[in-house]
Protein backbone atom coordinates (compact mmCIF):
# COMPACT_ATOMS: atom_id res chain seq x y z
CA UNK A 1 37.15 -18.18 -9.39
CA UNK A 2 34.75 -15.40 -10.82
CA UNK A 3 33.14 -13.94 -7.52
CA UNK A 4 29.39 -13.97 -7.77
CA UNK A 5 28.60 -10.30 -6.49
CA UNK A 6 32.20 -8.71 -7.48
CA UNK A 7 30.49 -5.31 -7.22
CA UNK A 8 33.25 -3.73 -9.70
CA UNK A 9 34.49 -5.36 -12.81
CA UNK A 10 37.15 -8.01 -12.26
CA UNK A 11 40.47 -6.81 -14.19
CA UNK A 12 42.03 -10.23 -14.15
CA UNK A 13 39.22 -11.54 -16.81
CA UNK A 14 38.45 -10.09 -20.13
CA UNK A 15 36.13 -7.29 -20.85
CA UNK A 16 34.13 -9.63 -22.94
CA UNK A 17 34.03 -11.60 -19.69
CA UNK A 18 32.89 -8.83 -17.40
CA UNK A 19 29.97 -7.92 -19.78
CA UNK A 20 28.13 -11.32 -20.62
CA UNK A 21 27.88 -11.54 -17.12
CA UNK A 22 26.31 -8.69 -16.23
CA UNK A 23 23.92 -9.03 -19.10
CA UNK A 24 23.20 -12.73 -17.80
CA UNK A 25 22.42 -11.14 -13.77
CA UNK A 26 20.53 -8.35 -15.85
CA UNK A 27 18.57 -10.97 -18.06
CA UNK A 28 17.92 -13.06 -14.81
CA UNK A 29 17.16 -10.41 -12.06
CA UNK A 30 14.88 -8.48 -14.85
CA UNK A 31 13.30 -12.03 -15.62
CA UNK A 32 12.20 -12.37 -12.04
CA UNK A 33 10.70 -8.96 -11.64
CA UNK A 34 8.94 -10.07 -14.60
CA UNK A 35 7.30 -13.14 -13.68
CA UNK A 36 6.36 -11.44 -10.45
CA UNK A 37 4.45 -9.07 -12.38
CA UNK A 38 2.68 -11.71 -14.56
CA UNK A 39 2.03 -13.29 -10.91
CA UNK A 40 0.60 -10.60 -9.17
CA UNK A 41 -1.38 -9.20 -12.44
CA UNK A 42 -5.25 -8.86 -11.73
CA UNK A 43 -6.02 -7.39 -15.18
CA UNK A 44 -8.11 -9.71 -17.66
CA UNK A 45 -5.78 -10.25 -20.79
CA UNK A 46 -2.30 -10.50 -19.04
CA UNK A 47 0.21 -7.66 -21.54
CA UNK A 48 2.96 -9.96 -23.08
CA UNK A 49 4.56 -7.07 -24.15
CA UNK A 50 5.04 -5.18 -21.31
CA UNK A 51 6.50 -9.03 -19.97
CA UNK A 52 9.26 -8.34 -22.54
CA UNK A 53 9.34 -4.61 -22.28
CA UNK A 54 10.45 -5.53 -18.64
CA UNK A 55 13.02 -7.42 -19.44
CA UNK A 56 14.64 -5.50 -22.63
CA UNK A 57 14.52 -2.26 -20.85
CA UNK A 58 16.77 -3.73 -17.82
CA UNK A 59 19.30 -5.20 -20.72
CA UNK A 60 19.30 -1.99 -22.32
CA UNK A 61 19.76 0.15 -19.71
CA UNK A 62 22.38 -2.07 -18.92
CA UNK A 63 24.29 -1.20 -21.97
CA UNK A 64 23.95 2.28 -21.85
CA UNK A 65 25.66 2.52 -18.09
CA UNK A 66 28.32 0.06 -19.24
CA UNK A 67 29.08 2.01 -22.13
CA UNK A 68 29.15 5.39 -20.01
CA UNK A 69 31.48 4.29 -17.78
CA UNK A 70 32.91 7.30 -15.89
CA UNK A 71 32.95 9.43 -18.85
CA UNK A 72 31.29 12.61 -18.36
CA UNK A 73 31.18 13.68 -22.14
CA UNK A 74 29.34 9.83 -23.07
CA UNK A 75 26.96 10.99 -20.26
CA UNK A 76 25.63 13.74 -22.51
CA UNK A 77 25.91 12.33 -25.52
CA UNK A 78 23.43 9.63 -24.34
CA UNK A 79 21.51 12.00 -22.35
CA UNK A 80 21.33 14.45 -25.67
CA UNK A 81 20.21 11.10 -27.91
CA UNK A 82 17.31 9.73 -25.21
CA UNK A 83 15.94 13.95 -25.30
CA UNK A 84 15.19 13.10 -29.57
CA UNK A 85 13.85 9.91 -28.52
CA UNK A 86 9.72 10.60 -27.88
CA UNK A 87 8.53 8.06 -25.75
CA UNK A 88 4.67 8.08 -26.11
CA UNK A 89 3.50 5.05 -24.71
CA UNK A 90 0.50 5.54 -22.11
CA UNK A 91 0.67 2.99 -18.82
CA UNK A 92 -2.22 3.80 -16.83
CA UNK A 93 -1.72 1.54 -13.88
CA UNK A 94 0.47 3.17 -11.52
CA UNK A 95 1.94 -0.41 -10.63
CA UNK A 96 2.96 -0.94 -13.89
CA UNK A 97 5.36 1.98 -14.04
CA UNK A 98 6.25 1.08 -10.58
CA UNK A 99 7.71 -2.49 -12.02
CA UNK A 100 9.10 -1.27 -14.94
CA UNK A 101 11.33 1.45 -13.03
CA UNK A 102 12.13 -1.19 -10.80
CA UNK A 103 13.92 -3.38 -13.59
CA UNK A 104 15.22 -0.04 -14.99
CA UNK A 105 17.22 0.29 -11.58
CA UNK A 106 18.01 -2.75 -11.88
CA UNK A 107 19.54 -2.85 -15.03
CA UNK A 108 21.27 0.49 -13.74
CA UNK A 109 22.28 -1.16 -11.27
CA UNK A 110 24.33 -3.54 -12.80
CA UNK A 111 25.60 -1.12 -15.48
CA UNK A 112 27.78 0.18 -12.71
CA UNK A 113 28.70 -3.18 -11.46
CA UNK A 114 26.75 -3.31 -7.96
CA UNK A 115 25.81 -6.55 -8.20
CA UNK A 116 25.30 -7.05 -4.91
CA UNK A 117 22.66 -3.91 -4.55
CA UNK A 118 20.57 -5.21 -8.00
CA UNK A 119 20.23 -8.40 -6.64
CA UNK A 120 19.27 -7.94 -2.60
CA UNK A 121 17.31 -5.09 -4.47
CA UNK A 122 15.00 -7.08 -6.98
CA UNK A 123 14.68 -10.09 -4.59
CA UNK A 124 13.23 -7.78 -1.81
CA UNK A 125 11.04 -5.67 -4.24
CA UNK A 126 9.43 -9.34 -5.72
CA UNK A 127 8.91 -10.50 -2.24
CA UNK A 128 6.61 -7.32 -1.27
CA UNK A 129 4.73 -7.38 -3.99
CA UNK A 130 3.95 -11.15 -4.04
CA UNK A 131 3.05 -10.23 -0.24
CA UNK A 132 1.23 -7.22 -0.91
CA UNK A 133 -0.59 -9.47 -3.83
CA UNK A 134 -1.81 -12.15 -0.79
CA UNK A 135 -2.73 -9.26 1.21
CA UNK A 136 -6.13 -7.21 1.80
CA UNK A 137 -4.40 -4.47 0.04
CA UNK A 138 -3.90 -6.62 -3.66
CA UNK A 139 -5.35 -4.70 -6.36
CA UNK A 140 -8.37 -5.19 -8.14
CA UNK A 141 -10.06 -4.00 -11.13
CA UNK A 142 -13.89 -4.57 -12.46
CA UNK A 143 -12.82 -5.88 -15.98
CA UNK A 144 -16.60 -5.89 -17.54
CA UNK A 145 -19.97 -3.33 -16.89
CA UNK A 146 -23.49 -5.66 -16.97
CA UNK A 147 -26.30 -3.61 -17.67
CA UNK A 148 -29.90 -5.67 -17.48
CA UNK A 149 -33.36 -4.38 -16.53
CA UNK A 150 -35.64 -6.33 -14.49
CA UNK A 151 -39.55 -5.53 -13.62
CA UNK A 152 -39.30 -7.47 -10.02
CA UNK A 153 -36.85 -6.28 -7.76
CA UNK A 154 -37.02 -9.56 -5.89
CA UNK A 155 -35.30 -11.11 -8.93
CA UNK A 156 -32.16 -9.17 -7.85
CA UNK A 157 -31.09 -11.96 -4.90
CA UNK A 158 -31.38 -14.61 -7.92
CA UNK A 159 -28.65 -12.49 -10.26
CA UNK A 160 -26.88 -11.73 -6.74
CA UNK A 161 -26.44 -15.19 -6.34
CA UNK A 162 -25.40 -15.51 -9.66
CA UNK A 163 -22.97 -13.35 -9.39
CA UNK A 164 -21.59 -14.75 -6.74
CA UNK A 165 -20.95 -18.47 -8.13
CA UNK A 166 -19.52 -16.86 -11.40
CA UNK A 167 -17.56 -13.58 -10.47
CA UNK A 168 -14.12 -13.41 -8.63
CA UNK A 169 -15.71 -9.87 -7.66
CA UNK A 170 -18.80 -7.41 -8.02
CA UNK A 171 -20.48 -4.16 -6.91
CA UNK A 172 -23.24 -1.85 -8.30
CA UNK A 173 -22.48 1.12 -10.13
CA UNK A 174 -26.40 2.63 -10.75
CA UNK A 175 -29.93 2.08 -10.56
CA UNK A 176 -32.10 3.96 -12.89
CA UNK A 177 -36.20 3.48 -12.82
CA UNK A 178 -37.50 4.02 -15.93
CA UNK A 179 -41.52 5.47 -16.90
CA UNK A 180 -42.56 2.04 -16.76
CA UNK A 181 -41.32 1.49 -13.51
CA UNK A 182 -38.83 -1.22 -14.63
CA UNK A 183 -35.76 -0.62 -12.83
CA UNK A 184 -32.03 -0.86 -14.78
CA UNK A 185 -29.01 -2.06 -12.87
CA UNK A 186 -25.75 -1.21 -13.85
CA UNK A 187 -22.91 -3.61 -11.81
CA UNK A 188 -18.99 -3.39 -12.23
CA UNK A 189 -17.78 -7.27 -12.48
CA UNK A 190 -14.84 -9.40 -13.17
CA UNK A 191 -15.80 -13.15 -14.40
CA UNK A 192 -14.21 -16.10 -13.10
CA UNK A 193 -11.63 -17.59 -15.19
CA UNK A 194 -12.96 -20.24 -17.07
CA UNK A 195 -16.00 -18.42 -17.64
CA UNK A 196 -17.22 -18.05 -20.63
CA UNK A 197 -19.18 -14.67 -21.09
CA UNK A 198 -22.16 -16.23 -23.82
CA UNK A 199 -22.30 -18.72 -20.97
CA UNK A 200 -22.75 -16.08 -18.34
CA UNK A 201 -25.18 -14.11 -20.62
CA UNK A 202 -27.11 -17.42 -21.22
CA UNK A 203 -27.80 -18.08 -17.50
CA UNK A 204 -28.82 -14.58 -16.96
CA UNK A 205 -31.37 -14.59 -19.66
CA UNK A 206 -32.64 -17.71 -18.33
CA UNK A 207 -33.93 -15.80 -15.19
CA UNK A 208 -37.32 -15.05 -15.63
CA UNK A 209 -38.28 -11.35 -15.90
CA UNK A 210 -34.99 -9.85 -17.49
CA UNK A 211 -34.46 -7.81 -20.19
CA UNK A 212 -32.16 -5.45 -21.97
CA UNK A 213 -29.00 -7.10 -21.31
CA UNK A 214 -25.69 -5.66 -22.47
CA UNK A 215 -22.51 -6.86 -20.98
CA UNK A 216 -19.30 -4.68 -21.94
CA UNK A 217 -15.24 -5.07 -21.18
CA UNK A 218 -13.76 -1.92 -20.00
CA UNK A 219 -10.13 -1.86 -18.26
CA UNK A 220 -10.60 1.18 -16.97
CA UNK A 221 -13.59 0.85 -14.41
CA UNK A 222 -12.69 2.28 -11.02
CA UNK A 223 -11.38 -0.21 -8.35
């Protein structure tokens, strides 16, 4: 019977054997670390290509390893095609590259037949971060800036309270007082979901004594 962690190819099956299943434990492990990453993801608009980039690169680098073998002169060869291969794309979370090397290694992994170290491997590294997720320590990001001016300061506990029945999270960024001594708020906040943002707009502007309201998305505000 085909061991399930053979940890070396298994000579008494095919070769054809030997490599659909490690493509199947790459496809699966890679898959897992995956859907922990789409778990765990605090960003607004969840990347569905990094979901697949994920899973592709462990395959991949999969195939590369098996096809290097112990051959030192395939080594180069591959090493010498990656160096005319520009990758360019920017990840700015350092999470995100943090996931993707870990089903890289994984795929790596079972390029060189350790089973046994992919799989203890990817199920450990999807537990921590589904416990660091549940933690105090879970990352968060501000996903939109609200920018409204308001004449009476004591209007600010009745957006305050507003935020606080329509925003997973919130904090101010700036207060400027302009010559008329209206005073413009700038906050950092990420909407609930379900919530629509005309909706959210509409219940601000129905707060007497607000004005100049601009609500913008940017992925990049500071945690």
């Amino acid at each position: 019977m085909f061991e399930l962690f053979p940890d070396q190819p298994v000579y008494e099956y095919p070769q054809l054997v030997n490599i659909t299943y490690s493509f199947i434990w790459a496809f699966v492990l890679s898959s897992l670390i995956a859907i922990t990453h789409k778990l765990t993801f605090t960003g607004d608009v969840y990347p569905k290509n990094f979901f697949q980039s994920l899973i592709l690169g462990a395959l991949v680098t999969s195939l590369v390893m098996m096809a290097i073998g112990d051959s030192l002169a395939r080594g180069l060869g591959v090493f010498g095609a990656m160096a005319i291969i520009r990758f360019r794309t920017r990840i700015d979370d350092p999470r995100d590259v943090l996931f993707l090397f870990a089903a890289l290694s994984t795929g790596l992994a079972i390029g060189v037949y350790g089973f046994t170290i992919s799989f203890v491997g990817a199920i450990l590294f999807c537990l921590v971060a589904l416990l660091l997720h549940a933690s105090p320590f879970r990352s968060f990001k501000y996903h939109n800036q609200l920018h409204f001016t308001i004449e009476d300061s004591d209007k600010l506990k009745s957006i305050t309270g507003l935020f606080e029945n329509h925003c997973q999270g919130f904090r101010m960024l700036t207060i400027q007082v302009n010559k008329e001594m209206a005073t413009r708020y700038q906050y950092a906040i990420t909407l609930n979901n379900g919530v629509l943002k005309d909706d959210f707009i509409n219940d601000i502007k129905a707060i007497e004594g607000i004005s100049q309201i601009k609500l913008s998305s940017n992925e990049n505000l500071p945690d």
